[in-house]
PDB file of N, CA and C in Angstrom:
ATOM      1  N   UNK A   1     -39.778   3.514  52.767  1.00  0.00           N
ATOM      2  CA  UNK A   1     -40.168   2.877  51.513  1.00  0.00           C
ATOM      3  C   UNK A   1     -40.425   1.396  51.777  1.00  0.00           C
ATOM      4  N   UNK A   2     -41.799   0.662  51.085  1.00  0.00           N
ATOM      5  CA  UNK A   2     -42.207  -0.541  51.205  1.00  0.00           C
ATOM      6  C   UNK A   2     -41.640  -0.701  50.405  1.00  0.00           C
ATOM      7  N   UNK A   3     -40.748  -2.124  50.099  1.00  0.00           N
ATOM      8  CA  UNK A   3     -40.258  -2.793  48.889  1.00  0.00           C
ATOM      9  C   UNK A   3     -41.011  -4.201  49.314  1.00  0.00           C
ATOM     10  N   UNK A   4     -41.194  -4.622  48.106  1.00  0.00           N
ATOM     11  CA  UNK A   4     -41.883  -6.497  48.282  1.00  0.00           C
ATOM     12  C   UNK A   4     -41.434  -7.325  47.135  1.00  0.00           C
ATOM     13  N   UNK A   5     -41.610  -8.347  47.713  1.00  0.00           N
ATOM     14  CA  UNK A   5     -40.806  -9.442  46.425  1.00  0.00           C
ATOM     15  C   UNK A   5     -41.856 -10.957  46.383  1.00  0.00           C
ATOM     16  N   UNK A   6     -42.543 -10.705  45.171  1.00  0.00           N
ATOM     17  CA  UNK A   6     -42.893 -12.144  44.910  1.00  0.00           C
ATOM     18  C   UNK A   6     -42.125 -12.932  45.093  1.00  0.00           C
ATOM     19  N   UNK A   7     -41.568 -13.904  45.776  1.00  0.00           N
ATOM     20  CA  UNK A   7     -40.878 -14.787  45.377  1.00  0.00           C
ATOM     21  C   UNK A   7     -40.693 -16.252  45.353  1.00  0.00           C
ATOM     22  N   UNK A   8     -39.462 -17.273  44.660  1.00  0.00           N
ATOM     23  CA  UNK A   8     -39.885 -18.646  44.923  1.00  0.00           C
ATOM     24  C   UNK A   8     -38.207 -18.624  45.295  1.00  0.00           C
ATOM     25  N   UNK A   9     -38.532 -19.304  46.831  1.00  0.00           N
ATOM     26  CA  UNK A   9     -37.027 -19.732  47.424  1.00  0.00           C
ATOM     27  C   UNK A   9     -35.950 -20.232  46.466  1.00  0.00           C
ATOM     28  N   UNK A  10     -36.961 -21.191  45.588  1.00  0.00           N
ATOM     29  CA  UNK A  10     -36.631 -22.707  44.835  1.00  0.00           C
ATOM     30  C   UNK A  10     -35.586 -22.075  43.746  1.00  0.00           C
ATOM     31  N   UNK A  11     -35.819 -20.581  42.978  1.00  0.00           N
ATOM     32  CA  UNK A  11     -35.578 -20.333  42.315  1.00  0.00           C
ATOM     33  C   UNK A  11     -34.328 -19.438  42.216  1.00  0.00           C
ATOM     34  N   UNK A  12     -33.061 -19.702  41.428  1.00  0.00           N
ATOM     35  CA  UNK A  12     -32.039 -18.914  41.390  1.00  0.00           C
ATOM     36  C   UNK A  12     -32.068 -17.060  41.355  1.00  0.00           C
ATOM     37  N   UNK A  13     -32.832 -16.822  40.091  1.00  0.00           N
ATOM     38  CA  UNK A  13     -32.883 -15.629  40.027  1.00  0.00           C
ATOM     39  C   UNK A  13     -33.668 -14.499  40.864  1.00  0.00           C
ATOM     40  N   UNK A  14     -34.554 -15.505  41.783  1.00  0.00           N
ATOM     41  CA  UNK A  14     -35.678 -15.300  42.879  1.00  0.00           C
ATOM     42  C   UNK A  14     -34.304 -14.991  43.948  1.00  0.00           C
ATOM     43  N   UNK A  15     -33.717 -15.854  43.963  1.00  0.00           N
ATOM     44  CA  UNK A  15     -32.927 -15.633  45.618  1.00  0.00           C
ATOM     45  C   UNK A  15     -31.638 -14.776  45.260  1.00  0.00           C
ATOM     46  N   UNK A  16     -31.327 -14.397  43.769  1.00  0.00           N
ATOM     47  CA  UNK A  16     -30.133 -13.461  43.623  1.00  0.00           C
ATOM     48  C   UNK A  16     -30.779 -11.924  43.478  1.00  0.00           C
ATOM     49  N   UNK A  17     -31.971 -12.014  43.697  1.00  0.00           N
ATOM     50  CA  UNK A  17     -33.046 -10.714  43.990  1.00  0.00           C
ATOM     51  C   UNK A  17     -33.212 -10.355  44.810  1.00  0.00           C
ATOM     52  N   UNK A  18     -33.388 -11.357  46.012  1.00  0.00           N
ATOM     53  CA  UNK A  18     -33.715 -11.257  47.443  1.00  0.00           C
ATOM     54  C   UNK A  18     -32.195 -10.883  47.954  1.00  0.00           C
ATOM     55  N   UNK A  19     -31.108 -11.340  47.644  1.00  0.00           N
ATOM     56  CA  UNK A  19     -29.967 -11.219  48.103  1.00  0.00           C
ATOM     57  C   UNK A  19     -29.402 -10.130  47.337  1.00  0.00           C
ATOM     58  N   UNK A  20     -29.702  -9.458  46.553  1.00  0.00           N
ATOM     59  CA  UNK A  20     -29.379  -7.718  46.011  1.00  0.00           C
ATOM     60  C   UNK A  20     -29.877  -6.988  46.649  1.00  0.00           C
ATOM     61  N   UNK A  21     -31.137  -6.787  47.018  1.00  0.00           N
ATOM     62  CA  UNK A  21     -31.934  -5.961  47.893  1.00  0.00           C
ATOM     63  C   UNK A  21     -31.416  -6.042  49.207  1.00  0.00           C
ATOM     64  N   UNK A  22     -31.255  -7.333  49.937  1.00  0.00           N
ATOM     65  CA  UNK A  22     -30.825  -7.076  51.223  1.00  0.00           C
ATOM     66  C   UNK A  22     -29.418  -6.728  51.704  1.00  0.00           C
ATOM     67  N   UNK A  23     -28.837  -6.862  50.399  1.00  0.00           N
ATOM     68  CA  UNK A  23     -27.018  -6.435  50.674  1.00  0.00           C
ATOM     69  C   UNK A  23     -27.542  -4.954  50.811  1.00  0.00           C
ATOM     70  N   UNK A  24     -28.233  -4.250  50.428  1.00  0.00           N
ATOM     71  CA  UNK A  24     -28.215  -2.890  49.986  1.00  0.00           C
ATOM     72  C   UNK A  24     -29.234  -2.175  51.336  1.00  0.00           C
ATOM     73  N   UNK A  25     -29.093  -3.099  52.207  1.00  0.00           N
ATOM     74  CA  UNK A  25     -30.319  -2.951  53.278  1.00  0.00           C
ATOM     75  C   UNK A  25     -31.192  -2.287  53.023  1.00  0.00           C
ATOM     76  N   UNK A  26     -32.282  -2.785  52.424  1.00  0.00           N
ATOM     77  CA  UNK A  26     -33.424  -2.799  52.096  1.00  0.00           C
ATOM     78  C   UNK A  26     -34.070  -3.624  52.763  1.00  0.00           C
ATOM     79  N   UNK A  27     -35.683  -2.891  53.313  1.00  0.00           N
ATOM     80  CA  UNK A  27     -36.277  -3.543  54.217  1.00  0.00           C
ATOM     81  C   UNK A  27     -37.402  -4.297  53.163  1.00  0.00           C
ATOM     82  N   UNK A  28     -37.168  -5.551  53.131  1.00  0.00           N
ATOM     83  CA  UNK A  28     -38.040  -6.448  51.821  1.00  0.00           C
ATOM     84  C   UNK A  28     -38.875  -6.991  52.651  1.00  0.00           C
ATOM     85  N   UNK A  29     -40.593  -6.904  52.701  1.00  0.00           N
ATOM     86  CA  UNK A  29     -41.540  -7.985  52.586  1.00  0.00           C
ATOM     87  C   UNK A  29     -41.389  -9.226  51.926  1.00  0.00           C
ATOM     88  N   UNK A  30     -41.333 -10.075  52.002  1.00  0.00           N
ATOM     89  CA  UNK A  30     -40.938 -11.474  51.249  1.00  0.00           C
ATOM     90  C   UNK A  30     -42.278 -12.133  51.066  1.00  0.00           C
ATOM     91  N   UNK A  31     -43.271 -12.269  49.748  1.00  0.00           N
ATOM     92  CA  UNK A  31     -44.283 -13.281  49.838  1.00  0.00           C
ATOM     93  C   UNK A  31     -43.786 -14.148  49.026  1.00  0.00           C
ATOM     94  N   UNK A  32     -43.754 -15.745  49.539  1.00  0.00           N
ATOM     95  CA  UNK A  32     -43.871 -16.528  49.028  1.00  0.00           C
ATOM     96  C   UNK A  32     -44.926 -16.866  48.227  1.00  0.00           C
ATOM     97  N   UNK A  33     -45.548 -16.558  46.659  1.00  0.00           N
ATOM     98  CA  UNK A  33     -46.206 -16.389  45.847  1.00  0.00           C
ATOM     99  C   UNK A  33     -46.871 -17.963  45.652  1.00  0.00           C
ATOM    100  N   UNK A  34     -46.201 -18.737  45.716  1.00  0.00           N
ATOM    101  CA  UNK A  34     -46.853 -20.133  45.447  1.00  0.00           C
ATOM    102  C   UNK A  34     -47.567 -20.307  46.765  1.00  0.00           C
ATOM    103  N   UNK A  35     -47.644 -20.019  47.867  1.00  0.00           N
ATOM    104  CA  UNK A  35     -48.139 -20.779  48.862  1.00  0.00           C
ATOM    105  C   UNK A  35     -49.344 -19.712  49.072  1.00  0.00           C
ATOM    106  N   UNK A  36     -49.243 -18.574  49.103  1.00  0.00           N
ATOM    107  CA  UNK A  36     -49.915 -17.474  49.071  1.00  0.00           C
ATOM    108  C   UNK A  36     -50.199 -16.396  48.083  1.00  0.00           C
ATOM    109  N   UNK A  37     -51.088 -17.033  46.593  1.00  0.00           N
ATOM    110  CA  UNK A  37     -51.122 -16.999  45.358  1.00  0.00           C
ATOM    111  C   UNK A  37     -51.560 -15.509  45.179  1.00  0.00           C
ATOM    112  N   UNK A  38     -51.026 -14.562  44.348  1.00  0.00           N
ATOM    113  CA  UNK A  38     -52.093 -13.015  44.114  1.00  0.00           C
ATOM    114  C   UNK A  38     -53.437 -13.579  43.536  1.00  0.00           C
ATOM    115  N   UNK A  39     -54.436 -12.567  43.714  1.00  0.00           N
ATOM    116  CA  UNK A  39     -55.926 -12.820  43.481  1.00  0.00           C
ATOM    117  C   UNK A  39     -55.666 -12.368  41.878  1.00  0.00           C
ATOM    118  N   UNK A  40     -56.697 -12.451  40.906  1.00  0.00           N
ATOM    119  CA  UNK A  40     -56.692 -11.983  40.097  1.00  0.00           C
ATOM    120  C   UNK A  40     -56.481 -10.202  40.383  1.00  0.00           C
ATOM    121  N   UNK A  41     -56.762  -9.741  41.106  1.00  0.00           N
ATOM    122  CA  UNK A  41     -57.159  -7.988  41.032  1.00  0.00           C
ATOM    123  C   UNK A  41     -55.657  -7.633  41.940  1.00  0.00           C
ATOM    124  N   UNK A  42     -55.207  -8.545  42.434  1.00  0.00           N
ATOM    125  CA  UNK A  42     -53.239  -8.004  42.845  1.00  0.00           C
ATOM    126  C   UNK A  42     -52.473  -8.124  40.909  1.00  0.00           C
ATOM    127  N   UNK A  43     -53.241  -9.458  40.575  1.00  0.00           N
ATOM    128  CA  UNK A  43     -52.382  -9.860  39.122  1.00  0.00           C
ATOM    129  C   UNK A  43     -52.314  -8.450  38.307  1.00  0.00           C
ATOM    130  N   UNK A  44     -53.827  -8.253  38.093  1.00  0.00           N
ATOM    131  CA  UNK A  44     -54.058  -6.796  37.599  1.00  0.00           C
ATOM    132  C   UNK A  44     -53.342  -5.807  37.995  1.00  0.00           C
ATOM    133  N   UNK A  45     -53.192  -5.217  38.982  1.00  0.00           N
ATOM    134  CA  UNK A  45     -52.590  -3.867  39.530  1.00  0.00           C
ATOM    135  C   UNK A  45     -50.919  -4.768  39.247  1.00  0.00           C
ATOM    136  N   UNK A  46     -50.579  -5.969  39.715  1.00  0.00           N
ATOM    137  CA  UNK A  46     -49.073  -5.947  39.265  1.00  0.00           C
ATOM    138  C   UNK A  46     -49.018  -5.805  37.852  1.00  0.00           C
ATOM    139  N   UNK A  47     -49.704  -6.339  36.784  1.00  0.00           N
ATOM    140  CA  UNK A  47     -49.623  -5.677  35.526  1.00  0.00           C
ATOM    141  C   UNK A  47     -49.134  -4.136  35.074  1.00  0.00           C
ATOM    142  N   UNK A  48     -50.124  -3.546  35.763  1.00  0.00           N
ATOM    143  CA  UNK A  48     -50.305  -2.010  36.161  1.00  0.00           C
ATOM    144  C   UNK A  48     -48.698  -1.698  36.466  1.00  0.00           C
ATOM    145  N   UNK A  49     -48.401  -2.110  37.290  1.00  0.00           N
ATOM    146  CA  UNK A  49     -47.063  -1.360  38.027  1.00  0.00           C
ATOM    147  C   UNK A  49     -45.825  -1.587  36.952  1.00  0.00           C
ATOM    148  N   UNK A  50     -45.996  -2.902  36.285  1.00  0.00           N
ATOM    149  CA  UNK A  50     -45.161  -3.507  35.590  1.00  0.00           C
ATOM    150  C   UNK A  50     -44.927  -2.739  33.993  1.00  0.00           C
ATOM    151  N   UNK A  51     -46.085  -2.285  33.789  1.00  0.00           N
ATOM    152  CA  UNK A  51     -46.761  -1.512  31.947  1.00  0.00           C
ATOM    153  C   UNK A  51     -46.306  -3.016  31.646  1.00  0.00           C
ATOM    154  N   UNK A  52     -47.074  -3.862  31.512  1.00  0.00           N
ATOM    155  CA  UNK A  52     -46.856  -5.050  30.729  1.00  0.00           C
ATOM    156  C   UNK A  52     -48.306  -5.939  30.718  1.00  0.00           C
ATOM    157  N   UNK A  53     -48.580  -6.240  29.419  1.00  0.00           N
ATOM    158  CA  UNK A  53     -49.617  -7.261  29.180  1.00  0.00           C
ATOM    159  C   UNK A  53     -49.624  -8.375  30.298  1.00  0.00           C
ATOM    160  N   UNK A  54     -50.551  -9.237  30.211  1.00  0.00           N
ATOM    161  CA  UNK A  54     -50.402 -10.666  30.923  1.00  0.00           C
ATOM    162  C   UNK A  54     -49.599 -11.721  30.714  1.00  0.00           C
ATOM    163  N   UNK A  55     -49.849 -11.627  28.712  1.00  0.00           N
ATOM    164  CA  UNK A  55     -48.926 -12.677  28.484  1.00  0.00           C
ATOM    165  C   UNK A  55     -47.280 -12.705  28.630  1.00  0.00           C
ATOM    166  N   UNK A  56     -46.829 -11.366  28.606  1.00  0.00           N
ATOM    167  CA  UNK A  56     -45.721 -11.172  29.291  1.00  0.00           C
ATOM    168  C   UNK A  56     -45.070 -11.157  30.803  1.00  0.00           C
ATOM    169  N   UNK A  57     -45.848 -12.064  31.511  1.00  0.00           N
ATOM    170  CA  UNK A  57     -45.628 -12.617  32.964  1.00  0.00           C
ATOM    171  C   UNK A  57     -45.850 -13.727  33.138  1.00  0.00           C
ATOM    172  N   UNK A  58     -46.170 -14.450  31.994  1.00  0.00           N
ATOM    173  CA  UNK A  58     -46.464 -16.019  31.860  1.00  0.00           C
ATOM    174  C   UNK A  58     -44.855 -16.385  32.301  1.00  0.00           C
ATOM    175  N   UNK A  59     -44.782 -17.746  32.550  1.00  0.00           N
ATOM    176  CA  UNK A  59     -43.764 -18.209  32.129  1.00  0.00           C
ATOM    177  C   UNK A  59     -44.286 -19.840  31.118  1.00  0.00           C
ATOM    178  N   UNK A  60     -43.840 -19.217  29.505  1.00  0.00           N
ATOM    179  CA  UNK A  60     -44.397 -19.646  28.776  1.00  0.00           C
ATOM    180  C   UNK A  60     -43.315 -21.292  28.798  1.00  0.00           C
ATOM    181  N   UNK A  61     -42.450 -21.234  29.614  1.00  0.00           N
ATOM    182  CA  UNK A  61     -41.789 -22.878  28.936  1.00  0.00           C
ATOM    183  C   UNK A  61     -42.203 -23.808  30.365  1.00  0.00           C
ATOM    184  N   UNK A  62     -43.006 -23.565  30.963  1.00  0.00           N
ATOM    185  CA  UNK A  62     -43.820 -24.351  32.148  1.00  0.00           C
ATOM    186  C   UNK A  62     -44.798 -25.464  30.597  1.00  0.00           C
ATOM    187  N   UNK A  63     -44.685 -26.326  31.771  1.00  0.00           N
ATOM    188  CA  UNK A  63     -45.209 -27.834  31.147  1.00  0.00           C
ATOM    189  C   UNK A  63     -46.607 -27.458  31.590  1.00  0.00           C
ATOM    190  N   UNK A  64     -47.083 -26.546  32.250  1.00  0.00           N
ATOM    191  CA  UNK A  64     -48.151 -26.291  32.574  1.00  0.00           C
ATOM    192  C   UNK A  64     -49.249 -25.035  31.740  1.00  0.00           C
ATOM    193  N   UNK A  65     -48.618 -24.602  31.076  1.00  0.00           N
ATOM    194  CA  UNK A  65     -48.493 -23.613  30.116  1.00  0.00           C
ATOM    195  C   UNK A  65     -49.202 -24.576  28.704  1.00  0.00           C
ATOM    196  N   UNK A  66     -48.408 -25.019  28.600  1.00  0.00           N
ATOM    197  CA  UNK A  66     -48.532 -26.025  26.964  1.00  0.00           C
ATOM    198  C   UNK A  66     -49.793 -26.417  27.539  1.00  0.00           C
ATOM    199  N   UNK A  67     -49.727 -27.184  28.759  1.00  0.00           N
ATOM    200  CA  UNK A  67     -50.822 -27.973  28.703  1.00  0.00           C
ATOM    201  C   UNK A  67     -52.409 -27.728  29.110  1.00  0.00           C
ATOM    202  N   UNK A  68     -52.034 -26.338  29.640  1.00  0.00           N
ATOM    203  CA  UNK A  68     -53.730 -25.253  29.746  1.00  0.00           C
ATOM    204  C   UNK A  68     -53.809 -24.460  28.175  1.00  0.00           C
ATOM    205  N   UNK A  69     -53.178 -24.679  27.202  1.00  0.00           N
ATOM    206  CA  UNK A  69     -53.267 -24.401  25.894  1.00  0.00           C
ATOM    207  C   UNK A  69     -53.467 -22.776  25.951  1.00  0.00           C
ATOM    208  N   UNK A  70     -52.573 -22.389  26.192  1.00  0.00           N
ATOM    209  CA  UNK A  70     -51.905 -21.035  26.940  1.00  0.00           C
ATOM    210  C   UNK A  70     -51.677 -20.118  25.752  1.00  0.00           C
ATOM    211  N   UNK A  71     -51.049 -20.829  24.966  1.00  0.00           N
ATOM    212  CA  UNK A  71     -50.389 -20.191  23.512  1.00  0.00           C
ATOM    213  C   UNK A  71     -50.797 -19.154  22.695  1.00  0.00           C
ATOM    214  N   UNK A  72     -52.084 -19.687  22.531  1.00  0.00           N
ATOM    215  CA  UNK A  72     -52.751 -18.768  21.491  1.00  0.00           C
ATOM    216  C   UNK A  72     -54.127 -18.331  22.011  1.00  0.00           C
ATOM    217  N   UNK A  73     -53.848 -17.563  23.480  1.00  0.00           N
ATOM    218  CA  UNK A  73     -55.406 -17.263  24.173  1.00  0.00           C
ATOM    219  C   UNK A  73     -54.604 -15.998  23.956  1.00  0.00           C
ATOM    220  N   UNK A  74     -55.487 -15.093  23.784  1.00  0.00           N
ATOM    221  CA  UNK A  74     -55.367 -13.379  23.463  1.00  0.00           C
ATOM    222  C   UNK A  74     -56.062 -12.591  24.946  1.00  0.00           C
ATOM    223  N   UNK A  75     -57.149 -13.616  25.656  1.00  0.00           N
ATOM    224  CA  UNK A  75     -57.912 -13.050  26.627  1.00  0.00           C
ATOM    225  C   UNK A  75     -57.130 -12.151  27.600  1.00  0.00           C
ATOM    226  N   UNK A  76     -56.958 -11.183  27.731  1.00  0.00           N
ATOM    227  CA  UNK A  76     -56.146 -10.818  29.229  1.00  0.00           C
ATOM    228  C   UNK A  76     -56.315 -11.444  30.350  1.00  0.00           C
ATOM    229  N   UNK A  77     -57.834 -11.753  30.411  1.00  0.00           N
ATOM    230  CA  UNK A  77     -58.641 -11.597  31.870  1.00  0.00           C
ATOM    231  C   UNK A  77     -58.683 -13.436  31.728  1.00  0.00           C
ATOM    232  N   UNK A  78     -58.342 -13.803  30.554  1.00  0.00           N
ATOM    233  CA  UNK A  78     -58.510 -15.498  30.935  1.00  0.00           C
ATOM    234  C   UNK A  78     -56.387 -15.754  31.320  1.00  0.00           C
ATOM    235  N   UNK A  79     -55.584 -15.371  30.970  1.00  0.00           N
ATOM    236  CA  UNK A  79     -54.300 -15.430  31.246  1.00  0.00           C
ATOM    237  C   UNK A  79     -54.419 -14.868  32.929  1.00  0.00           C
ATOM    238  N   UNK A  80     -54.797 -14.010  32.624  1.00  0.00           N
ATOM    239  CA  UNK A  80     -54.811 -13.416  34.508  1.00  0.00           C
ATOM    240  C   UNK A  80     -55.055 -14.046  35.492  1.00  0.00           C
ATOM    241  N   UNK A  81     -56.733 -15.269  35.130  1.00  0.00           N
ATOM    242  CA  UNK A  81     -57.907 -16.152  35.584  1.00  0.00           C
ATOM    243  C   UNK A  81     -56.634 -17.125  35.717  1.00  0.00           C
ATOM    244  N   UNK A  82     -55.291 -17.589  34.706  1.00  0.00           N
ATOM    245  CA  UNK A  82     -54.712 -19.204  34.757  1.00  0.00           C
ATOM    246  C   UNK A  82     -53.857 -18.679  35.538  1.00  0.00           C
ATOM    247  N   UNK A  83     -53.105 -17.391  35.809  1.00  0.00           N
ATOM    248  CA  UNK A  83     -51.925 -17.340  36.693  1.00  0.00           C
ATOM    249  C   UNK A  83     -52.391 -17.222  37.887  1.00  0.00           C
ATOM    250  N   UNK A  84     -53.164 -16.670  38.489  1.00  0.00           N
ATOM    251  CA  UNK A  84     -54.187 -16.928  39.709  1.00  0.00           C
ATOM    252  C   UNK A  84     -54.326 -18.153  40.104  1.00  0.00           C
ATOM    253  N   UNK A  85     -54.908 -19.025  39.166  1.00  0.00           N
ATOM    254  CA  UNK A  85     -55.181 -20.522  40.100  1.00  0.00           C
ATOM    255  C   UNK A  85     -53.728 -21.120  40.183  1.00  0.00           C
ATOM    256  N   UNK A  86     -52.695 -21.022  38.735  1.00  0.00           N
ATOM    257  CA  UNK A  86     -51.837 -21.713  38.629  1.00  0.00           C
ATOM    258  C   UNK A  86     -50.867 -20.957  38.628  1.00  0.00           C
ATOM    259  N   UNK A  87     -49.990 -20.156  40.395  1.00  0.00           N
ATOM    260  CA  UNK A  87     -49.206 -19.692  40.394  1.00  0.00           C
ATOM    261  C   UNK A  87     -47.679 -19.655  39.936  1.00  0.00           C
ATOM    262  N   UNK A  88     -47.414 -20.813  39.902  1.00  0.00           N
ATOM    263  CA  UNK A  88     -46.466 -21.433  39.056  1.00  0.00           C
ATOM    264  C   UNK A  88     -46.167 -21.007  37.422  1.00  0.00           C
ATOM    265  N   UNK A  89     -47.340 -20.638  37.119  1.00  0.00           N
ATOM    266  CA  UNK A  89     -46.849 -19.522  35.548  1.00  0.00           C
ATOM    267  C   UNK A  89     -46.444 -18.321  35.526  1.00  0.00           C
ATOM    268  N   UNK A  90     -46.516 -17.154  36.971  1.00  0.00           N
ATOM    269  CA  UNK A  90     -45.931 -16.492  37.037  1.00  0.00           C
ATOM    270  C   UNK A  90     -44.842 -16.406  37.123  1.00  0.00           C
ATOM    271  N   UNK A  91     -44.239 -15.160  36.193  1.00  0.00           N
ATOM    272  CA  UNK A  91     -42.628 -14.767  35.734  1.00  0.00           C
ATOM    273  C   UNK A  91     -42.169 -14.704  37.458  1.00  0.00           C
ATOM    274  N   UNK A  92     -40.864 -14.682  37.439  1.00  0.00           N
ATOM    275  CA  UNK A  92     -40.585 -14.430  39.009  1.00  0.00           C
ATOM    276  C   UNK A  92     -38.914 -13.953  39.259  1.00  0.00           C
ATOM    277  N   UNK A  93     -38.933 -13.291  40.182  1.00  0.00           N
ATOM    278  CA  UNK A  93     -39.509 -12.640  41.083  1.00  0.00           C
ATOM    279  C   UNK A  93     -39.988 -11.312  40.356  1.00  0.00           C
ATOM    280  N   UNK A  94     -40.716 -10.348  41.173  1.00  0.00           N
ATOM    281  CA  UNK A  94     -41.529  -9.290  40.983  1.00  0.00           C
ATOM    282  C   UNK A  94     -40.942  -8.352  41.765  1.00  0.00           C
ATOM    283  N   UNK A  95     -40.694  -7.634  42.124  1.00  0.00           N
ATOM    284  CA  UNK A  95     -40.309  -6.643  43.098  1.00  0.00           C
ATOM    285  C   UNK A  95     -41.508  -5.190  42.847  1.00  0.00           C
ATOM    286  N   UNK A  96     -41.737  -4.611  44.034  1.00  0.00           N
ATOM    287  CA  UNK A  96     -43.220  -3.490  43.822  1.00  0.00           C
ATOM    288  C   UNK A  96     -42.284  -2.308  45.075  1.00  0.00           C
ATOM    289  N   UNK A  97     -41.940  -1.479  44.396  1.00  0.00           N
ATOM    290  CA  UNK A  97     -41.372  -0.343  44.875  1.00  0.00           C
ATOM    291  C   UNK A  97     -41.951   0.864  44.333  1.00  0.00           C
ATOM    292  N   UNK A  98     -41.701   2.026  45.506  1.00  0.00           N
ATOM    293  CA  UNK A  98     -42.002   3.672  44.889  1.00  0.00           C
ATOM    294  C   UNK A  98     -43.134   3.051  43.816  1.00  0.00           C
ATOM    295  N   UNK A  99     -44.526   2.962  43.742  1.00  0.00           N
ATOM    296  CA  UNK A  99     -45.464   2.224  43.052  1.00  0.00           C
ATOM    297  C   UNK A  99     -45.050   2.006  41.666  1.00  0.00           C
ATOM    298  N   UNK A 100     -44.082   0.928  41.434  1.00  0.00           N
ATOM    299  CA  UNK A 100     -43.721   0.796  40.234  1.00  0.00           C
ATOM    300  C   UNK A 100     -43.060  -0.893  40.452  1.00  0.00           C
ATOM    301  N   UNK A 101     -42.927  -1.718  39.839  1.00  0.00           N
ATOM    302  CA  UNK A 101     -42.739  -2.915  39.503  1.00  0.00           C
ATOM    303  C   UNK A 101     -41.510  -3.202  38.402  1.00  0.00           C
ATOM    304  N   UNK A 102     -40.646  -4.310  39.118  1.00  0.00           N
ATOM    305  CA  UNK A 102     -39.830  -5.143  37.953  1.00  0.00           C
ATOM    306  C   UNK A 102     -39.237  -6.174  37.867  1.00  0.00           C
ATOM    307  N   UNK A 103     -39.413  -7.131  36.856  1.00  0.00           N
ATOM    308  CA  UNK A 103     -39.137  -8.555  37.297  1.00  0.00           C
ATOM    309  C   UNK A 103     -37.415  -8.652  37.344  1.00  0.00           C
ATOM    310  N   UNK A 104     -37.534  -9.340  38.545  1.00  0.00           N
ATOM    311  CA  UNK A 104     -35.995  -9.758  38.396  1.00  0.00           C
ATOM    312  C   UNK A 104     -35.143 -10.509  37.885  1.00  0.00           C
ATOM    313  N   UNK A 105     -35.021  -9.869  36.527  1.00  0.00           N
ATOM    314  CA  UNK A 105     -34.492 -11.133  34.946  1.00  0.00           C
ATOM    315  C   UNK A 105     -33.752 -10.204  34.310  1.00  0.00           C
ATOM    316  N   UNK A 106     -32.449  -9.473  34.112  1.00  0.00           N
ATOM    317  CA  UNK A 106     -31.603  -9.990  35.662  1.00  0.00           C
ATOM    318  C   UNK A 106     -31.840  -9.564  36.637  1.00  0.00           C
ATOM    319  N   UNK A 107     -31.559  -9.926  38.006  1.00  0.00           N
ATOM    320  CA  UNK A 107     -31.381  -9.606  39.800  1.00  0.00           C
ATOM    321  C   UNK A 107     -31.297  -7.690  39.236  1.00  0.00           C
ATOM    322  N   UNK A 108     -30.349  -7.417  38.787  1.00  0.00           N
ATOM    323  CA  UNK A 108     -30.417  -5.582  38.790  1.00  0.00           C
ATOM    324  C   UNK A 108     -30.939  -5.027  38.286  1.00  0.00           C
ATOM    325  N   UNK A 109     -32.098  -5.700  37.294  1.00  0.00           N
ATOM    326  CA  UNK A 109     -33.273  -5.022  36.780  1.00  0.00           C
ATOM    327  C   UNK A 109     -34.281  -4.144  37.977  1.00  0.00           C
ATOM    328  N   UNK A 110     -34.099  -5.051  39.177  1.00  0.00           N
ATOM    329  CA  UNK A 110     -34.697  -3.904  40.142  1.00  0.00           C
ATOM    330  C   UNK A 110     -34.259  -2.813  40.917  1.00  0.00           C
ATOM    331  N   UNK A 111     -33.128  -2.669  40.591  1.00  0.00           N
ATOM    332  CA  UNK A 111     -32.475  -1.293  41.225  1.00  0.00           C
ATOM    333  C   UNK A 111     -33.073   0.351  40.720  1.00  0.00           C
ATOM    334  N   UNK A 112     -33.730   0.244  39.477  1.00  0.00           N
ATOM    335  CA  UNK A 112     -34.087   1.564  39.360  1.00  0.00           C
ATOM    336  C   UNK A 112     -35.253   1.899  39.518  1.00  0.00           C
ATOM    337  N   UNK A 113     -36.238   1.333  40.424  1.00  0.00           N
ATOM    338  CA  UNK A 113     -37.596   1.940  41.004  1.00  0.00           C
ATOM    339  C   UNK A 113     -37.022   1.755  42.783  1.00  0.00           C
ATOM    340  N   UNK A 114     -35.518   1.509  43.256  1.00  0.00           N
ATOM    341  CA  UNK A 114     -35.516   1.863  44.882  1.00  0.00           C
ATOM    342  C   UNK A 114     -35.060   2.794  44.861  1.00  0.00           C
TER     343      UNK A 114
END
């Protein structure tokens, strides 16, 4: 089994994700998501895996959010278009197991697709 993890080092609930999975030896791909951003058409299929809209992978209290006037866009494909350039609005971490997806909010939200 491939398991993978969006993730941001920087981030608490990112590294109490990475550190659930690997207590449990699990062999994790690790992408660092900010340095090596998903294309729009990974954003899409992680949608897909996730059953969740776009705007529900925002992370809507980013100062970056307010200020691409984020709020009240309905577009899928224009939310998809801002988390693409501006990886930093993606929810995080992601985990993509057994083809199914879940953010790690909390860390053991991903235990039931390994």
């Amino acid at each position: 089994m491939t398991v993978t993890i969006w993730h941001n080092p920087r981030c608490t609930k990112s590294r109490q994700t990475l550190a659930l999975l690997e207590a449990r030896d699990t062999s994790v791909e690790v992408r660092h998501y900010l340095q090596s951003p998903p294309t729009e058409a990974e954003l899409h299929w992680a949608l897909s895996q996730l059953g969740l809209p776009a705007k529900d992978l925002l992370r809507k209290g980013e100062k970056l959010f307010k200020d691409l006037g984020l709020k009240d866009v309905a577009d899928e494909n224009v939310l998809i278009a801002a988390m693409a350039t501006h990886p930093s609005l993606i929810e995080r971490p992601i985990v993509f197991a057994n083809a199914k997806a879940r953010i790690g909010r909390p860390p053991e939200a991903v235990l039931d697709i390994l």
